[in-house]
C-alpha atoms as a PDB file:
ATOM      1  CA  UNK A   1     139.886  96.469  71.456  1.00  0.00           C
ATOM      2  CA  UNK A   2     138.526  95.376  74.205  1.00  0.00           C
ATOM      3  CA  UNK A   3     136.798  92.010  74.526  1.00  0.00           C
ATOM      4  CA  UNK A   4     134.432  92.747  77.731  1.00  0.00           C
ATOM      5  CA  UNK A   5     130.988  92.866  76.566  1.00  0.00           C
ATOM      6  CA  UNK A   6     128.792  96.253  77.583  1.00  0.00           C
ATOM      7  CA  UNK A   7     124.916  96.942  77.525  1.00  0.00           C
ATOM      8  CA  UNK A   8     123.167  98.419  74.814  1.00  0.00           C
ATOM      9  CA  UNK A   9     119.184  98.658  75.544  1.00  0.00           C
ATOM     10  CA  UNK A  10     116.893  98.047  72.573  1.00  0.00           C
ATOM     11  CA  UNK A  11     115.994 101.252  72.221  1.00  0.00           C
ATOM     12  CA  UNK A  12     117.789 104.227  72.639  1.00  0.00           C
ATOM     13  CA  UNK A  13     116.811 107.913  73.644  1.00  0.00           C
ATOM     14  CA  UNK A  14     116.551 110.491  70.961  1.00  0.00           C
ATOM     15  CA  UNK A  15     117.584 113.256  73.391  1.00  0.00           C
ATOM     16  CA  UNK A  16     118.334 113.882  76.987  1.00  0.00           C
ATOM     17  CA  UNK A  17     115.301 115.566  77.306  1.00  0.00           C
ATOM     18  CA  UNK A  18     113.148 112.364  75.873  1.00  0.00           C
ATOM     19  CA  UNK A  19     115.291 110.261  78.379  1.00  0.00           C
ATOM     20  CA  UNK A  20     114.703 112.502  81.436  1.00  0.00           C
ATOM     21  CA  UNK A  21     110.774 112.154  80.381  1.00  0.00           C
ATOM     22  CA  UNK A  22     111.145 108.118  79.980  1.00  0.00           C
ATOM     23  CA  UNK A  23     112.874 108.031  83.331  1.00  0.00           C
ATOM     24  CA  UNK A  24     110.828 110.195  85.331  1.00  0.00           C
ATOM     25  CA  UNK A  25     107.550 108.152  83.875  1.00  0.00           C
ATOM     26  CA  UNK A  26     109.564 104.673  84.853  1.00  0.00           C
ATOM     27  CA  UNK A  27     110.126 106.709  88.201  1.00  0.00           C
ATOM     28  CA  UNK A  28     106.132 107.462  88.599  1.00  0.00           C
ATOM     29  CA  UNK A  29     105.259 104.111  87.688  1.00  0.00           C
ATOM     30  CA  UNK A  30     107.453 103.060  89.921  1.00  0.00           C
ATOM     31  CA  UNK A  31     106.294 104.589  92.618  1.00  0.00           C
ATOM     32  CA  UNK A  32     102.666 103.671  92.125  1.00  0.00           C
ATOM     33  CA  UNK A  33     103.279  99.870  92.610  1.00  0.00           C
ATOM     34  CA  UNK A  34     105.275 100.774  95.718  1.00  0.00           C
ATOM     35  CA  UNK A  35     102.667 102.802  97.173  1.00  0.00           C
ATOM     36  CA  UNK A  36      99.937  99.896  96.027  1.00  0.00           C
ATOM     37  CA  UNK A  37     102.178  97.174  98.005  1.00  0.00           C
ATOM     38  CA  UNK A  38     102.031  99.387 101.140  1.00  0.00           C
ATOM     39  CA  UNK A  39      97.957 100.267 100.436  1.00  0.00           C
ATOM     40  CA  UNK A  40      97.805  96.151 100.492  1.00  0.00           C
ATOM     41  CA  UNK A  41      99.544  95.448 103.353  1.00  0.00           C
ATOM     42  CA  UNK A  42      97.569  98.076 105.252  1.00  0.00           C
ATOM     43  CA  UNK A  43      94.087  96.767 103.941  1.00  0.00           C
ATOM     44  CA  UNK A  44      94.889  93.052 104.728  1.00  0.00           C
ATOM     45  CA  UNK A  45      96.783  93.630 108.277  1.00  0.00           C
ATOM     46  CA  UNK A  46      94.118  93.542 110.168  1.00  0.00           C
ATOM     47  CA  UNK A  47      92.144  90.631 108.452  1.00  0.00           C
ATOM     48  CA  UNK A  48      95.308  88.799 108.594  1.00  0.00           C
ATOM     49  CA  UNK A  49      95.759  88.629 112.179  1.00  0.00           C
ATOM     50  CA  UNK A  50      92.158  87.644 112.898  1.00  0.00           C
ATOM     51  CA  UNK A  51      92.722  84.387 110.652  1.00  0.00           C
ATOM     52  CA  UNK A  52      95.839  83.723 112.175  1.00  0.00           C
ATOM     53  CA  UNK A  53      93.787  83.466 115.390  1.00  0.00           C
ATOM     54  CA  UNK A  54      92.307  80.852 113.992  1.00  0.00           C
ATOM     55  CA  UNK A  55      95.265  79.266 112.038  1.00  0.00           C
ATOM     56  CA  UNK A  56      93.887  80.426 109.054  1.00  0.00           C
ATOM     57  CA  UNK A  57      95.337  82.430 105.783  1.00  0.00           C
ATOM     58  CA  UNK A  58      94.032  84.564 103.560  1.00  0.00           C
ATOM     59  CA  UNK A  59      93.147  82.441 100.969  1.00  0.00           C
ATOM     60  CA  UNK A  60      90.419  81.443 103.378  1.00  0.00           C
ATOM     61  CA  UNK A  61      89.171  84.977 103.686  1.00  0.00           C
ATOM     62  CA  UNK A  62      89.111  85.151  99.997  1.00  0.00           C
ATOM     63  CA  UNK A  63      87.163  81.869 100.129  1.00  0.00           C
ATOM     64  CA  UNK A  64      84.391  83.383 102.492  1.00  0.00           C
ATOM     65  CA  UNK A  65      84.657  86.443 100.531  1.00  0.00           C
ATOM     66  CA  UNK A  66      83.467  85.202  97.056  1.00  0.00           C
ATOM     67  CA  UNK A  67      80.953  82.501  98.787  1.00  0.00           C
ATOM     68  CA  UNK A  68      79.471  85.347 100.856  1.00  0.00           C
ATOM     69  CA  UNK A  69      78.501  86.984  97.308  1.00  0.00           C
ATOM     70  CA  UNK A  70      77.741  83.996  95.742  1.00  0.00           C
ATOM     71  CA  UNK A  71      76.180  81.758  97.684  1.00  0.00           C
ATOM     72  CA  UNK A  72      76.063  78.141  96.625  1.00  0.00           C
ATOM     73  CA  UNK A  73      78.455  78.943  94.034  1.00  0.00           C
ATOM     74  CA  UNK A  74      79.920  75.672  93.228  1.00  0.00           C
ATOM     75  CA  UNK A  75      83.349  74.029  93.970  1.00  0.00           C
ATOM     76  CA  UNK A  76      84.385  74.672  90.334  1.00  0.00           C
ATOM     77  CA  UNK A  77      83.017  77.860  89.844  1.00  0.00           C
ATOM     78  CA  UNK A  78      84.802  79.041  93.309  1.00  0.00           C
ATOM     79  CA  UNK A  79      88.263  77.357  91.246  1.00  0.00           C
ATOM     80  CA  UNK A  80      87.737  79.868  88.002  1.00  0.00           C
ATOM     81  CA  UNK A  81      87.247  82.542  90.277  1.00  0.00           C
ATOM     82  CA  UNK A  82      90.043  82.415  92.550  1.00  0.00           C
ATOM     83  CA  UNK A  83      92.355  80.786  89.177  1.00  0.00           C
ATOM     84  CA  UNK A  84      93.509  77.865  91.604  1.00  0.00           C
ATOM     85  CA  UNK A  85      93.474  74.462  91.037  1.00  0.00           C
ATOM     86  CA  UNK A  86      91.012  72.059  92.605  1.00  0.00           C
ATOM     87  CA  UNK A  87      94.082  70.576  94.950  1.00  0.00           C
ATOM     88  CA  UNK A  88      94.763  73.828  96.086  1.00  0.00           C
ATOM     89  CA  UNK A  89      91.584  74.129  97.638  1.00  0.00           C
ATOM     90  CA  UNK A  90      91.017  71.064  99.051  1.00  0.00           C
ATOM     91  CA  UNK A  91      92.641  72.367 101.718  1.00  0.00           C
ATOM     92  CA  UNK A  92      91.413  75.360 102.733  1.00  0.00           C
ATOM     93  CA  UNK A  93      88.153  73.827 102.071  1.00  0.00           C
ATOM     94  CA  UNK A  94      88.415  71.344 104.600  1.00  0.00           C
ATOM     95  CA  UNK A  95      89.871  73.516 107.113  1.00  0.00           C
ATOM     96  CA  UNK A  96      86.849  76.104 106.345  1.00  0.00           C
ATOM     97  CA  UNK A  97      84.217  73.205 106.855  1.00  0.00           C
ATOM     98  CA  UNK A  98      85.777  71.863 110.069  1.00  0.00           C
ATOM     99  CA  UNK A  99      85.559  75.067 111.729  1.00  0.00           C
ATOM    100  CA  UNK A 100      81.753  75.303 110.754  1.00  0.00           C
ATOM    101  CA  UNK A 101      82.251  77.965 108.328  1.00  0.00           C
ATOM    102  CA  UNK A 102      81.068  76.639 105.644  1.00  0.00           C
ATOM    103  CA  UNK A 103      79.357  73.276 104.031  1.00  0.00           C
ATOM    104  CA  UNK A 104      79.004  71.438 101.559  1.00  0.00           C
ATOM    105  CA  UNK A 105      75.572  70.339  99.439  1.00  0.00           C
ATOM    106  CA  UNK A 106      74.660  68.700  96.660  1.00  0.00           C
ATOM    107  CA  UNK A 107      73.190  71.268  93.544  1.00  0.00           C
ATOM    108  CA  UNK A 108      69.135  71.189  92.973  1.00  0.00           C
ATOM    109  CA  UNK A 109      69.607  71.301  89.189  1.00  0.00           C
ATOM    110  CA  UNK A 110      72.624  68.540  89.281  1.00  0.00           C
ATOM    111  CA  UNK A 111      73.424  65.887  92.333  1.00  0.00           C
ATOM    112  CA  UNK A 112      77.145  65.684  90.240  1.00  0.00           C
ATOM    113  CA  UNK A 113      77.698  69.144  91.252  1.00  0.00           C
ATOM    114  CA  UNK A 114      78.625  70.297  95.293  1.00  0.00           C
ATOM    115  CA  UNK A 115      77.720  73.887  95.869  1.00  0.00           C
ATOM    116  CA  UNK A 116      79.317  75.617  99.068  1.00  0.00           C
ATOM    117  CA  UNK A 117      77.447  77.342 101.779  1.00  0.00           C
ATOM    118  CA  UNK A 118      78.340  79.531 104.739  1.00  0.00           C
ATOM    119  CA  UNK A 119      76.997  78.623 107.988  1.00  0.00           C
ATOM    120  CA  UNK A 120      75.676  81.392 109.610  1.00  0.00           C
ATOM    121  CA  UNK A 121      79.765  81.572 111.884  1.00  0.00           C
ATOM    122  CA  UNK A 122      81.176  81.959 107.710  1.00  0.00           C
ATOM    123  CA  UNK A 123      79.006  84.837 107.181  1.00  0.00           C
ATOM    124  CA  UNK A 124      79.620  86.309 110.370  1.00  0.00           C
ATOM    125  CA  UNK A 125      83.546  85.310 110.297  1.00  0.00           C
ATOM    126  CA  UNK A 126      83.449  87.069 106.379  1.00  0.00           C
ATOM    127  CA  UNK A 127      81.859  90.071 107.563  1.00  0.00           C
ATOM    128  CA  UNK A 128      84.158  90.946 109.985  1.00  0.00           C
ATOM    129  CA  UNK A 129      87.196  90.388 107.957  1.00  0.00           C
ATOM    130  CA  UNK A 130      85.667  92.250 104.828  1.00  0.00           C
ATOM    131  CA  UNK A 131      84.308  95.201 106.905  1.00  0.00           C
ATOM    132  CA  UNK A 132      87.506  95.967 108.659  1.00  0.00           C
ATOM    133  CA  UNK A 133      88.635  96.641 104.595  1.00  0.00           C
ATOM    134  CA  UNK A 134      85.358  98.080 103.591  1.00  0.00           C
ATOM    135  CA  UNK A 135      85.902 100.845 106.353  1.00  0.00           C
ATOM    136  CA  UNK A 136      89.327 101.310 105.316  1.00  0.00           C
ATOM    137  CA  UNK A 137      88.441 101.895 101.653  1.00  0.00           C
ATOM    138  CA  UNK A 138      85.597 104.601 102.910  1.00  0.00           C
ATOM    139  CA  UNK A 139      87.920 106.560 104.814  1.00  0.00           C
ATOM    140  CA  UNK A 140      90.407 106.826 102.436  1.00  0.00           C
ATOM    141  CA  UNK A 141      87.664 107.543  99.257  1.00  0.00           C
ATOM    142  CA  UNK A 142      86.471 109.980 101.655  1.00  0.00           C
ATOM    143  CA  UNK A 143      89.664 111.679 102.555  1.00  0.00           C
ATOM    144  CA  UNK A 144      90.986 111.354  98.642  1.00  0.00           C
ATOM    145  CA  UNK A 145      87.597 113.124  97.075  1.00  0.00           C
ATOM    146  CA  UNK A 146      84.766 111.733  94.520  1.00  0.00           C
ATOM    147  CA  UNK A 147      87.241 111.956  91.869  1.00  0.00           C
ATOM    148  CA  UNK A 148      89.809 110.283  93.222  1.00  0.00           C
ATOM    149  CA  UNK A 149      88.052 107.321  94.335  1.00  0.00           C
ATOM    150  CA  UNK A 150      86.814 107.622  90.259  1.00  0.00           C
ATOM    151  CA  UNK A 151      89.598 107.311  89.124  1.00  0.00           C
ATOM    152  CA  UNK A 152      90.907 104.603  90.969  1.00  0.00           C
ATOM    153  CA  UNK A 153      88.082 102.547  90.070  1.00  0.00           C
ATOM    154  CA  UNK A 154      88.956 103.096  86.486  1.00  0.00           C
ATOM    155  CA  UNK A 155      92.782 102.112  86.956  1.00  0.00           C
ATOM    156  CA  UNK A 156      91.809  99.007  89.077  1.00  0.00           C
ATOM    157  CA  UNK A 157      89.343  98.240  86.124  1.00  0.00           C
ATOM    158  CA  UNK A 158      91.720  98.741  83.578  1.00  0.00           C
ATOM    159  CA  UNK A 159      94.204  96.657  85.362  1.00  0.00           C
ATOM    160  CA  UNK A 160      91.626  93.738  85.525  1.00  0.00           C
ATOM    161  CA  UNK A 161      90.776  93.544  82.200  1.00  0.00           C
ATOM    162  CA  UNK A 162      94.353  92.452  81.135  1.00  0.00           C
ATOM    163  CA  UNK A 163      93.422  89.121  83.091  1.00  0.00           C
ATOM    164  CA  UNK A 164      91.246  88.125  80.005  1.00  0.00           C
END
């Protein structure tokens, strides 16, 4: 008997047919994150290269991104939004402010609380970076059909609600 240790997954196929099924789902599923890593890379290329112009990341555009919807949304609202500590965008913050992008300001409702602004170079910086994806996304929900661009709502949706 031999003493070398083998394999055994938890569960085990009923048939070949049941595992050709499981594999060619893990296959498909498979295949969908690959394609979503290159869909990614494509929509955040260009953005990408215009912050590096300016030595920043995209954690900046995301910054500008969320203010430019939000505006005066405070310091820790930005942090539950993003899901980043307040260190981690300290940072960015700064870097964001010294460029004139953005500033800071004390709430009307609460002096305690700093709400962040874009300057009128944030919202112009923001809107370049986010158009360059919002014309990417129209294309391709143009080329894919009104029920494609459906149903990828509903995935991406689905997807998001597992963050609760």
């Amino acid at each position: 008997m031999s003493s070398r240790l083998t394999y055994m997954p938890k569960t085990v196929p009923k048939s070949p047919e049941k595992a050709s099924v499981a594999n060619a789902e893990k296959d498909r599923l498979i295949e969908a994150w690959r394609v979503m890593h290159y869909a990614l890379r494509a929509v955040i290329a260009e953005p990408d290269r215009m912050l590096a112009k300016r030595g920043l990341t995209r954690v900046h555009h995301r910054i500008l991104f969320f203010l430019a919807r939000d505006p005066r949304m405070s310091v820790g609202e930005l942090q539950m939004t993003l899901d980043v500590t307040k260190q981690a965008l300290n940072t960015p913050l700064k870097q964001l402010r010294e460029q004139g992008l953005l500033k800071l300001a004390k709430a009307d409702h609460d002096a305690r609380v700093r709400e962040l602004q874009l300057t009128e170079a944030g919202v112009a910086l923001e809107a370049k970076l986010t158009g360059e994806q919002l014309r990417m996304f129209a294309g391709a929900f143009e080329e894919a059909g009104d029920c494609a661009a459906s149903a990828w709502f509903e995935v991406m949706a689905v997807l998001a609600r597992q963050l609760r």
